[in-house]
N, C-alpha and C. Protein backbone atom coordinates (compact mmCIF):
# COMPACT_ATOMS: atom_id res chain seq x y z
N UNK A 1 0.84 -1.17 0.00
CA UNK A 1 0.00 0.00 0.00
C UNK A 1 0.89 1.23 0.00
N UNK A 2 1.29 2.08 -0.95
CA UNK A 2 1.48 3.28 -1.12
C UNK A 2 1.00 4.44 -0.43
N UNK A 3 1.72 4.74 0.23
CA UNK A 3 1.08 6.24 1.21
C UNK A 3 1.40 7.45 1.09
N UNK A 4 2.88 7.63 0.42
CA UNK A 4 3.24 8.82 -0.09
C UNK A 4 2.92 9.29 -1.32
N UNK A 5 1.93 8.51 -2.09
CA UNK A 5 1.89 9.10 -3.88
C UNK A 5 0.13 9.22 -3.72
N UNK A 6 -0.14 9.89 -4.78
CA UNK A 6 -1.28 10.22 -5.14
C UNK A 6 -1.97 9.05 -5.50
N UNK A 7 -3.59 9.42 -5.27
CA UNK A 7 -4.37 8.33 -5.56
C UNK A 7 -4.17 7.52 -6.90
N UNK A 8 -3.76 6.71 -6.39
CA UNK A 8 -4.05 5.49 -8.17
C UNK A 8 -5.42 4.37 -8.76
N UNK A 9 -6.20 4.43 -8.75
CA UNK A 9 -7.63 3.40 -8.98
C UNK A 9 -6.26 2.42 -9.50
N UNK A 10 -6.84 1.35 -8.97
CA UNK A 10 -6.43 -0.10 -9.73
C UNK A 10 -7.91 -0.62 -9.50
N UNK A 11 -9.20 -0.41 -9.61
CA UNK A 11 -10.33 -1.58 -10.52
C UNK A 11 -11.16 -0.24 -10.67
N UNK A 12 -12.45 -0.74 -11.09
CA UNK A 12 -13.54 0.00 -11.32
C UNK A 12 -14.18 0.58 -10.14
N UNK A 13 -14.72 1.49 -10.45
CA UNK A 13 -15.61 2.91 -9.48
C UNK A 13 -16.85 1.88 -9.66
N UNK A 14 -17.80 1.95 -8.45
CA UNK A 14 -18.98 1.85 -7.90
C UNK A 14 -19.56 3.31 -7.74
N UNK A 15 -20.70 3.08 -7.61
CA UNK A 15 -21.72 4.74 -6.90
C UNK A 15 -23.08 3.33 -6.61
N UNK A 16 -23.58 4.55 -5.55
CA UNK A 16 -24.61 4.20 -5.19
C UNK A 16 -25.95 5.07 -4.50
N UNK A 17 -27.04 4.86 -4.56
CA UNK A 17 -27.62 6.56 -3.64
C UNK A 17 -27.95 6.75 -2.25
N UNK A 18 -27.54 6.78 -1.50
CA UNK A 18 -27.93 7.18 -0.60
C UNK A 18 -29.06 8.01 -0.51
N UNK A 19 -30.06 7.09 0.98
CA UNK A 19 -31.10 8.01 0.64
C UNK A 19 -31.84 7.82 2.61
N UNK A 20 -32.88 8.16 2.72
CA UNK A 20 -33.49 8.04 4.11
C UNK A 20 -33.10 6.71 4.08
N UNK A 21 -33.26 5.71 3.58
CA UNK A 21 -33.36 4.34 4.27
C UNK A 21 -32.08 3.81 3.41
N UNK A 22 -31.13 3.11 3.83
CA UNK A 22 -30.29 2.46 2.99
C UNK A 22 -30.12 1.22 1.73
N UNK A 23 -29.89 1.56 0.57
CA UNK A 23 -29.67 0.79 -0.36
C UNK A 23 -29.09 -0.32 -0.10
N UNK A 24 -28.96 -1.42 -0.92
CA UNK A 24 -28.52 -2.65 -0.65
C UNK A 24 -26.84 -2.06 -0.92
N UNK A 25 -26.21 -2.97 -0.31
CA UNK A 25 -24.73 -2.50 0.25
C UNK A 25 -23.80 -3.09 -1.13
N UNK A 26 -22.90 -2.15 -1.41
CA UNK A 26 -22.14 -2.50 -3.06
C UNK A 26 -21.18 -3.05 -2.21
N UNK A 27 -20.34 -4.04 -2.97
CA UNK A 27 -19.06 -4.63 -2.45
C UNK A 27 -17.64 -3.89 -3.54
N UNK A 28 -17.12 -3.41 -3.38
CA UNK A 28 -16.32 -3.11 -3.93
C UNK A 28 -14.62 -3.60 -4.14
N UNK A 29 -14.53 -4.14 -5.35
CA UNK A 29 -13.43 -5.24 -4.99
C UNK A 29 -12.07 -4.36 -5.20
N UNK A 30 -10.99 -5.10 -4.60
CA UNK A 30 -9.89 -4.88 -4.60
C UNK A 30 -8.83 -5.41 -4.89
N UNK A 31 -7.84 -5.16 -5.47
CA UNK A 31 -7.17 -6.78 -5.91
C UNK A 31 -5.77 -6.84 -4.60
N UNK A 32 -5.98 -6.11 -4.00
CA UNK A 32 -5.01 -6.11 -2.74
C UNK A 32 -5.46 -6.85 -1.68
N UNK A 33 -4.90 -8.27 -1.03
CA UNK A 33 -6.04 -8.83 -0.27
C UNK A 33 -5.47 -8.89 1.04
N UNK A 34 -4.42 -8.15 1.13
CA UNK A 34 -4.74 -8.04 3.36
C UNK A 34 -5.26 -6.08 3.24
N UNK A 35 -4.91 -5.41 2.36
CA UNK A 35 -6.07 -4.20 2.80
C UNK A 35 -6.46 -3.59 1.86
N UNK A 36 -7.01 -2.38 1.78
CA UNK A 36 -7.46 -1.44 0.32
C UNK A 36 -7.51 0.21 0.80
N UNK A 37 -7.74 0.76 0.08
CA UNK A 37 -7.67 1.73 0.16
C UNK A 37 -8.95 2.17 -0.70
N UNK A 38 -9.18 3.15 -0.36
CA UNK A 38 -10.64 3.66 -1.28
C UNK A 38 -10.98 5.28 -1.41
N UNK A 39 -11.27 5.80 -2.74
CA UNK A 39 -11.69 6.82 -2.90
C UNK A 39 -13.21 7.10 -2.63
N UNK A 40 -13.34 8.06 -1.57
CA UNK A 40 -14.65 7.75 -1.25
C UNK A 40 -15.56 9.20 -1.60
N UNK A 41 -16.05 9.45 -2.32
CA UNK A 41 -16.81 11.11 -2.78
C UNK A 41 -17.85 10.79 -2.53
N UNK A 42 -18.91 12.47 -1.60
CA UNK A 42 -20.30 12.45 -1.51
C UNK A 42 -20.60 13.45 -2.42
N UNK A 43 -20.87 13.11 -3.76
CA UNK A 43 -21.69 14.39 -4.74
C UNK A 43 -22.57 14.87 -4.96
N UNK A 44 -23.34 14.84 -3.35
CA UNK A 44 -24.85 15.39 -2.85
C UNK A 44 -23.96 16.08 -2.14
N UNK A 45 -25.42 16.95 -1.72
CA UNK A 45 -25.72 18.43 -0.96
C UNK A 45 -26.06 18.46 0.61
N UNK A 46 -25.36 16.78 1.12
CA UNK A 46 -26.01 16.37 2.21
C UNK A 46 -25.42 15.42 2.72
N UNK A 47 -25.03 15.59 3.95
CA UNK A 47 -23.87 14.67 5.19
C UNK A 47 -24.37 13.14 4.61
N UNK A 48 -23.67 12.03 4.41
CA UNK A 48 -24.18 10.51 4.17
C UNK A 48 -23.20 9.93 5.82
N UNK A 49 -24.18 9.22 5.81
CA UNK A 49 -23.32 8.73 6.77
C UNK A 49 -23.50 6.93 6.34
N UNK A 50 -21.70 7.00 5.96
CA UNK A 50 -21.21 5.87 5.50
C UNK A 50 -21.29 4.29 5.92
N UNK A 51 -21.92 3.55 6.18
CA UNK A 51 -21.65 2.34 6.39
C UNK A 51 -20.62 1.18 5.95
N UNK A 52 -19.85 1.06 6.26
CA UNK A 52 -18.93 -0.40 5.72
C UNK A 52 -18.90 -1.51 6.70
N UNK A 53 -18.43 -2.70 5.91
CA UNK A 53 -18.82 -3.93 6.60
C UNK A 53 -17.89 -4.83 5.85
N UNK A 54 -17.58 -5.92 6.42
CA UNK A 54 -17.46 -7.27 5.74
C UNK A 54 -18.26 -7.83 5.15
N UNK A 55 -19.76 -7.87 5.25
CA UNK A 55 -21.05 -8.43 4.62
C UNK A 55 -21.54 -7.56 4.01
N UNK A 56 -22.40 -7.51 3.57
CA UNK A 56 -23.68 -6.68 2.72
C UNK A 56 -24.28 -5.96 4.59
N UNK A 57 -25.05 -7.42 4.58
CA UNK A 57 -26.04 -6.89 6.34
C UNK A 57 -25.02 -5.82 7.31
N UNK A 58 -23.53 -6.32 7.20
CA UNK A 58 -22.93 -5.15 8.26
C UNK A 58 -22.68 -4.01 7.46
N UNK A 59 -22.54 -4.12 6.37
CA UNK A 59 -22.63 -2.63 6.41
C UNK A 59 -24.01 -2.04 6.29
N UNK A 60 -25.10 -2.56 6.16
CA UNK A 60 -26.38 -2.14 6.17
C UNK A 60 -26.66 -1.48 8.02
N UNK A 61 -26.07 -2.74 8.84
CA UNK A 61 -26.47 -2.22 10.34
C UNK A 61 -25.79 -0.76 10.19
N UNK A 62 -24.32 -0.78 9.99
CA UNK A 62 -23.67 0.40 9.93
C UNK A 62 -23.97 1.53 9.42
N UNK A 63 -24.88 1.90 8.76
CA UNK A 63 -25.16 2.83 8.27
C UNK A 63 -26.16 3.44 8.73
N UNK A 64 -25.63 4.12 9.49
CA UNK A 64 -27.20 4.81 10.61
C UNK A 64 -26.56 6.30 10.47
N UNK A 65 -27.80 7.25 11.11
CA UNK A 65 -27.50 8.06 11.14
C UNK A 65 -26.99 8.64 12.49
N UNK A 66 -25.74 9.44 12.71
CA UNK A 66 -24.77 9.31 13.93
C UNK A 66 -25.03 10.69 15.14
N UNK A 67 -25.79 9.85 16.11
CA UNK A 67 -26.21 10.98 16.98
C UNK A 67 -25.34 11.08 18.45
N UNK A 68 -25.44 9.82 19.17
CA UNK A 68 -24.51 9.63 19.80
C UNK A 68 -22.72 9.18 19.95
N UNK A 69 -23.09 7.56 19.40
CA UNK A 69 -22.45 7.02 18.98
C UNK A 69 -22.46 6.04 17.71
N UNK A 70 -21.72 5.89 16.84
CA UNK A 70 -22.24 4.64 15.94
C UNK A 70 -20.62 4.35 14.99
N UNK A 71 -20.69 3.06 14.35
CA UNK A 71 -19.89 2.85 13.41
C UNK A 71 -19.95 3.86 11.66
N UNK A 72 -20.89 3.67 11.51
CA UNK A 72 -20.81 4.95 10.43
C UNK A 72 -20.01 6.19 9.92
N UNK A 73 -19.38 6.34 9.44
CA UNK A 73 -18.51 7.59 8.70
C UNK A 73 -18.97 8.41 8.57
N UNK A 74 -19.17 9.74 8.53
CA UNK A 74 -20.09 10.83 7.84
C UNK A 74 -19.35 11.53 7.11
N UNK A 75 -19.48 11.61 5.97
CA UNK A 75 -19.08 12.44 4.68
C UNK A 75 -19.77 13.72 4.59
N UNK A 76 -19.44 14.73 4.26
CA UNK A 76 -19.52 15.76 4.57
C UNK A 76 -20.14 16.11 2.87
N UNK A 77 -20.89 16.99 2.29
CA UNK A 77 -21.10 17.14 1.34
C UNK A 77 -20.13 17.70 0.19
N UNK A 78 -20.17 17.06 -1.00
CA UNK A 78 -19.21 18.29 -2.15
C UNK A 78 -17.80 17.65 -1.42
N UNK A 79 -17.65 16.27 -0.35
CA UNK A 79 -16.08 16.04 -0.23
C UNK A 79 -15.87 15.12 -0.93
N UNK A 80 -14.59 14.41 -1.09
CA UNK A 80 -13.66 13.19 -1.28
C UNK A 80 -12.57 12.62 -0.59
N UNK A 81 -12.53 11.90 0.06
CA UNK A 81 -11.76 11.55 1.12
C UNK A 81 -11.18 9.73 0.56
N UNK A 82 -10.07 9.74 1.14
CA UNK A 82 -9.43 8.30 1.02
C UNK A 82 -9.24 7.81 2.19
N UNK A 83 -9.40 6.53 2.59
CA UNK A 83 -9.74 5.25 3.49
C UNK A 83 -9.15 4.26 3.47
N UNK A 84 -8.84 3.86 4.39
CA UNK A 84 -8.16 1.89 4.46
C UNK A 84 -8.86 1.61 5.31
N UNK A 85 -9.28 0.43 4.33
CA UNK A 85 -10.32 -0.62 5.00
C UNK A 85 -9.60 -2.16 4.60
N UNK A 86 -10.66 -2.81 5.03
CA UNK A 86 -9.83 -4.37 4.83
C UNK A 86 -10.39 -4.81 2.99
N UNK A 87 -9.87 -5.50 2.29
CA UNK A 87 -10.12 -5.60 1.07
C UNK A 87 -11.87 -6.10 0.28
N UNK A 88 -12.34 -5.66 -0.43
CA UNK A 88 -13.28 -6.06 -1.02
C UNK A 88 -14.62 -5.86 0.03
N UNK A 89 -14.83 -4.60 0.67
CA UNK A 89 -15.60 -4.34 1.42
C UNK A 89 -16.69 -3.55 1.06
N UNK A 90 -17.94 -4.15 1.62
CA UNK A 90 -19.17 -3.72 1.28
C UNK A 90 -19.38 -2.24 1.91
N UNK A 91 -20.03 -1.36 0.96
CA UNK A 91 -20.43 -0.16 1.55
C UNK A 91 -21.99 0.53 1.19
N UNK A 92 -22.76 1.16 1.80
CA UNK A 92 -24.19 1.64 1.74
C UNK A 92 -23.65 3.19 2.49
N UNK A 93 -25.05 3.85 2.49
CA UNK A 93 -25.07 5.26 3.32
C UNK A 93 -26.87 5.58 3.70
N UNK A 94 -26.27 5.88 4.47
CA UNK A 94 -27.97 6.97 4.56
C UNK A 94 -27.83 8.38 4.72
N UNK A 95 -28.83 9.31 4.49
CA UNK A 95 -28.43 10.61 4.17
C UNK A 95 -30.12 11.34 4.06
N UNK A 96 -30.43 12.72 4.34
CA UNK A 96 -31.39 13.36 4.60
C UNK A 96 -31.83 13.35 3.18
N UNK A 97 -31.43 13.60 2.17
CA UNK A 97 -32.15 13.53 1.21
C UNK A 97 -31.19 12.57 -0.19
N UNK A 98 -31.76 12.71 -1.18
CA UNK A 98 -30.88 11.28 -1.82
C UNK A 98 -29.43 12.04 -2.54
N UNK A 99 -28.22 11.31 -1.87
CA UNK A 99 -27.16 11.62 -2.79
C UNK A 99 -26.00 10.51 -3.32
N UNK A 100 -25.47 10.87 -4.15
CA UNK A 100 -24.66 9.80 -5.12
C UNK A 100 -23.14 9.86 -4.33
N UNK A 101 -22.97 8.59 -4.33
CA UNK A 101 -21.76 8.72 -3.29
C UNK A 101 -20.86 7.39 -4.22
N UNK A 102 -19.62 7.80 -4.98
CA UNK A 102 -18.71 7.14 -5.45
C UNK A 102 -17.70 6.36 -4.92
N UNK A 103 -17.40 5.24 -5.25
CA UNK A 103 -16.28 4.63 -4.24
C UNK A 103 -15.05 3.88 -5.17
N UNK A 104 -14.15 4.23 -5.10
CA UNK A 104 -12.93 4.08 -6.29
C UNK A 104 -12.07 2.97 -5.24
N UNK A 105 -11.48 1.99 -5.43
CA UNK A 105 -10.64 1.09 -4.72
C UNK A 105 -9.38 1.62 -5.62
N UNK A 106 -7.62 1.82 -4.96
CA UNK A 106 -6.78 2.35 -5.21
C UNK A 106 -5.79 1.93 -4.04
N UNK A 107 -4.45 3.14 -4.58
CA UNK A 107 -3.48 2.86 -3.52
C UNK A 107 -3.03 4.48 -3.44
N UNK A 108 -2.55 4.99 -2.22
CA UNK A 108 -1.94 6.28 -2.19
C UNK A 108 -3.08 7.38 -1.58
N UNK A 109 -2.40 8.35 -1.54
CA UNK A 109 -3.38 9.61 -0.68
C UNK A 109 -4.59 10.24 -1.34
């Protein structure tokens, strides 16, 4: 895993929408198999709060919306942020109103 160079995609981009209730969870593969890295963009107008998982169902539990405490990420609107997660990991969101949230598997910042 590369940490000093700029983002590189090595497979295909996923999107998915986030919306009040969560979509079925995309798996996004990686060909790196002890971790990954991921380009993660919210190109809505509206906080998602990220779910990931090893399964489809965990990242479905995960994806709540974060008041106290929770596993969930929250993406901030109009951002893009990069992540290490463990390889070929499922992701969903929920979010106040519906937005498109891209997920690029890669190596680097």
């Amino acid at each position: 895993m590369a940490t000093n160079t700029p983002f590189f995609p090595t497979a295909n981009s996923f999107v998915f929408t986030a919306g009040n209730t969560a979509p079925t969870a995309v798996q996004v593969v990686s060909p790196n198999s002890t971790s990954a890295q991921y380009l993660v963009q919210n190109a809505g107008a509206v906080t998602v709060f990220l779910g990931i998982g090893s399964t489809a169902a965990a990242a479905n539990t995960n994806a709540v919306t974060v008041s106290t405490n929770s596993a969930a990420v929250p993406l901030l609107p109009g951002t893009a942020q990069v992540f290490t997660f463990f390889p070929n990991a499922f992701f969903t969101g929920v979010a106040s109103a519906n937005s498109a949230v891209y997920i690029t598997p890669g190596e680097g910042l």
